[in-house]
C-alpha atoms as a PDB file:
ATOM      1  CA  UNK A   1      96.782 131.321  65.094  1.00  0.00           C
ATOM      2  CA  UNK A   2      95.535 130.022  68.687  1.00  0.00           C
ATOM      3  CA  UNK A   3      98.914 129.562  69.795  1.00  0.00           C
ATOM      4  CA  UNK A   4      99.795 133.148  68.822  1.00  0.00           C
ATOM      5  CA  UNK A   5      96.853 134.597  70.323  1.00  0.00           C
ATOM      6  CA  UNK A   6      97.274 132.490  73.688  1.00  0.00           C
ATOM      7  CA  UNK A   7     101.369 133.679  73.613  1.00  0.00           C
ATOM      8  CA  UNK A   8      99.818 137.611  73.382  1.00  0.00           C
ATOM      9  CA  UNK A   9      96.943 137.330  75.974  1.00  0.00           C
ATOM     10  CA  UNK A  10      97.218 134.224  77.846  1.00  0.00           C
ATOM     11  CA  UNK A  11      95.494 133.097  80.721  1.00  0.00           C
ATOM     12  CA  UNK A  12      97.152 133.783  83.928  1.00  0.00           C
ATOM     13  CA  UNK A  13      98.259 130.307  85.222  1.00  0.00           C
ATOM     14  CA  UNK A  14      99.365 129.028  81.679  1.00  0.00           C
ATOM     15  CA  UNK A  15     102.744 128.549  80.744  1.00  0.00           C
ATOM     16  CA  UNK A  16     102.713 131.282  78.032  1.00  0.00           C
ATOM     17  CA  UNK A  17     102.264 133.803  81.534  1.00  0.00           C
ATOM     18  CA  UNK A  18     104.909 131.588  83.486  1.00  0.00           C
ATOM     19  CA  UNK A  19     107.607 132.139  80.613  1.00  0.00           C
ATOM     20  CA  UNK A  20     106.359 135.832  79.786  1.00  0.00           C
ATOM     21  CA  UNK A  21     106.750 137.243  82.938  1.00  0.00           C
ATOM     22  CA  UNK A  22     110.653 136.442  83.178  1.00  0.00           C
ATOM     23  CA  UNK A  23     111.222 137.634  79.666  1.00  0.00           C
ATOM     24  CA  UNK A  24     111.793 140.958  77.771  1.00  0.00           C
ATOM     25  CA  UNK A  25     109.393 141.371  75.413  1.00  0.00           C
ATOM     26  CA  UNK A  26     105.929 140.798  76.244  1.00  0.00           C
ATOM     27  CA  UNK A  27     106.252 142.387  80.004  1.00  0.00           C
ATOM     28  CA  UNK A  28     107.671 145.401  78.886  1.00  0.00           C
ATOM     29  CA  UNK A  29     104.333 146.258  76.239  1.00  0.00           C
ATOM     30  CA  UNK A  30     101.812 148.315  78.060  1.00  0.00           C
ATOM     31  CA  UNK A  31      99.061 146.123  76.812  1.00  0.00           C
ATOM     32  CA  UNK A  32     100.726 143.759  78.426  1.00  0.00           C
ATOM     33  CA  UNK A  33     100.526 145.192  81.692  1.00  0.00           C
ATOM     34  CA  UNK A  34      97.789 146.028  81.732  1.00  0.00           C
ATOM     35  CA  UNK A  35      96.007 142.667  80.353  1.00  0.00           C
ATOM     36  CA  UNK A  36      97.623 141.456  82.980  1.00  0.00           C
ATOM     37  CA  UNK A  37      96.456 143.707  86.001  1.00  0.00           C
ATOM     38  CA  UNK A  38      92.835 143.356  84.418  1.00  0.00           C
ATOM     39  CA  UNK A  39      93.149 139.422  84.279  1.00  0.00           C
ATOM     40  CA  UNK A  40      94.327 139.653  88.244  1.00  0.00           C
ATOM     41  CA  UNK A  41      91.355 140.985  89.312  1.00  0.00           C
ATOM     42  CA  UNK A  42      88.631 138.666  87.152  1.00  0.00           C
ATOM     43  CA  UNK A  43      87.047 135.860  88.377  1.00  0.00           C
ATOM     44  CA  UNK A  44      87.317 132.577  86.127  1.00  0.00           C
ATOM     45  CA  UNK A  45      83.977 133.236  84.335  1.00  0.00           C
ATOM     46  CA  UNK A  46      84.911 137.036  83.341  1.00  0.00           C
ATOM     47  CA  UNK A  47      88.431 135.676  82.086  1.00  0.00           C
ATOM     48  CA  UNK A  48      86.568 133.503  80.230  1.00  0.00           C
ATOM     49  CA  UNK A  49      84.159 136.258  78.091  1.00  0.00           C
ATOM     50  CA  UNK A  50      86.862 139.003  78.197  1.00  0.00           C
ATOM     51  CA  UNK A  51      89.736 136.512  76.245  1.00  0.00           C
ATOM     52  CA  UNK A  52      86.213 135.625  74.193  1.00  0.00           C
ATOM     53  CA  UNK A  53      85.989 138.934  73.326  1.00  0.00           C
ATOM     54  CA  UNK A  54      89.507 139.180  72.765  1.00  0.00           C
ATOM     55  CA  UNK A  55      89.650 136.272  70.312  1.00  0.00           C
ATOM     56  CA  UNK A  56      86.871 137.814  68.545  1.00  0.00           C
ATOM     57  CA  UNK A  57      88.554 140.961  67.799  1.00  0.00           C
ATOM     58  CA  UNK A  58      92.143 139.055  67.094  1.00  0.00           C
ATOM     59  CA  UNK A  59      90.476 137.266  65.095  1.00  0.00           C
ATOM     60  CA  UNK A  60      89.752 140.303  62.433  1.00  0.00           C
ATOM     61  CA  UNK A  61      93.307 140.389  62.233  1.00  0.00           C
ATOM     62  CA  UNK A  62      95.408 139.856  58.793  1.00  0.00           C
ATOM     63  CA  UNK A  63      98.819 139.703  60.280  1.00  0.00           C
ATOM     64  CA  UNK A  64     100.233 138.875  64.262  1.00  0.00           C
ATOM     65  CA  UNK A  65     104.411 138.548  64.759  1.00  0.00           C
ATOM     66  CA  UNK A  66     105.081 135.138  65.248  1.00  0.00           C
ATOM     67  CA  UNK A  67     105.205 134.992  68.605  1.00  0.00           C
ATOM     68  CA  UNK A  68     107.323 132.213  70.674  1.00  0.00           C
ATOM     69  CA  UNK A  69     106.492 131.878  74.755  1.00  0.00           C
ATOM     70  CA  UNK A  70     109.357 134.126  75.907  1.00  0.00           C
ATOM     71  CA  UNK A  71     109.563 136.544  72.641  1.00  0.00           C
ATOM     72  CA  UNK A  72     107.060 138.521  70.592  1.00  0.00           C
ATOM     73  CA  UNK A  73     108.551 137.267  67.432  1.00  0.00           C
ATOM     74  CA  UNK A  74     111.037 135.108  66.565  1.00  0.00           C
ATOM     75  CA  UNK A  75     114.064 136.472  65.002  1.00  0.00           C
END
């Protein structure tokens, strides 16, 4: 579940963000996008309560793809 919900929002040095950002998938999702232009501009404590908050939410999920690092579900 962690490693699914680090693949969707991951932190913006990690190698979920590394692999993402030469792939199809996850770039072209305008959550994506715009996670990621919101991460940019946060300083490491923000990062930290806004993924918090993220988890939290995730976390009330039933169901997520089954995400890989460069897909949003493998096939």
């Amino acid at each position: 579940w962690e490693k699914h919900f680090n693949h969707i929002f991951p932190m913006p040095s990690s190698t979920e963000a590394t692999q993402n950002a030469s792939d199809q998938n996850f770039p072209n999702c305008t959550y994506y996008q715009r996670y990621m232009a919101l991460i940019d501009t946060l300083q490491l404590p923000s990062l930290k309560k806004t993924r918090g908050t993220l988890k939290v939410e995730f976390d009330k999920l039933t169901w997520v793809p089954y995400t890989c690092a460069d897909r949003m579900w493998a096939t």
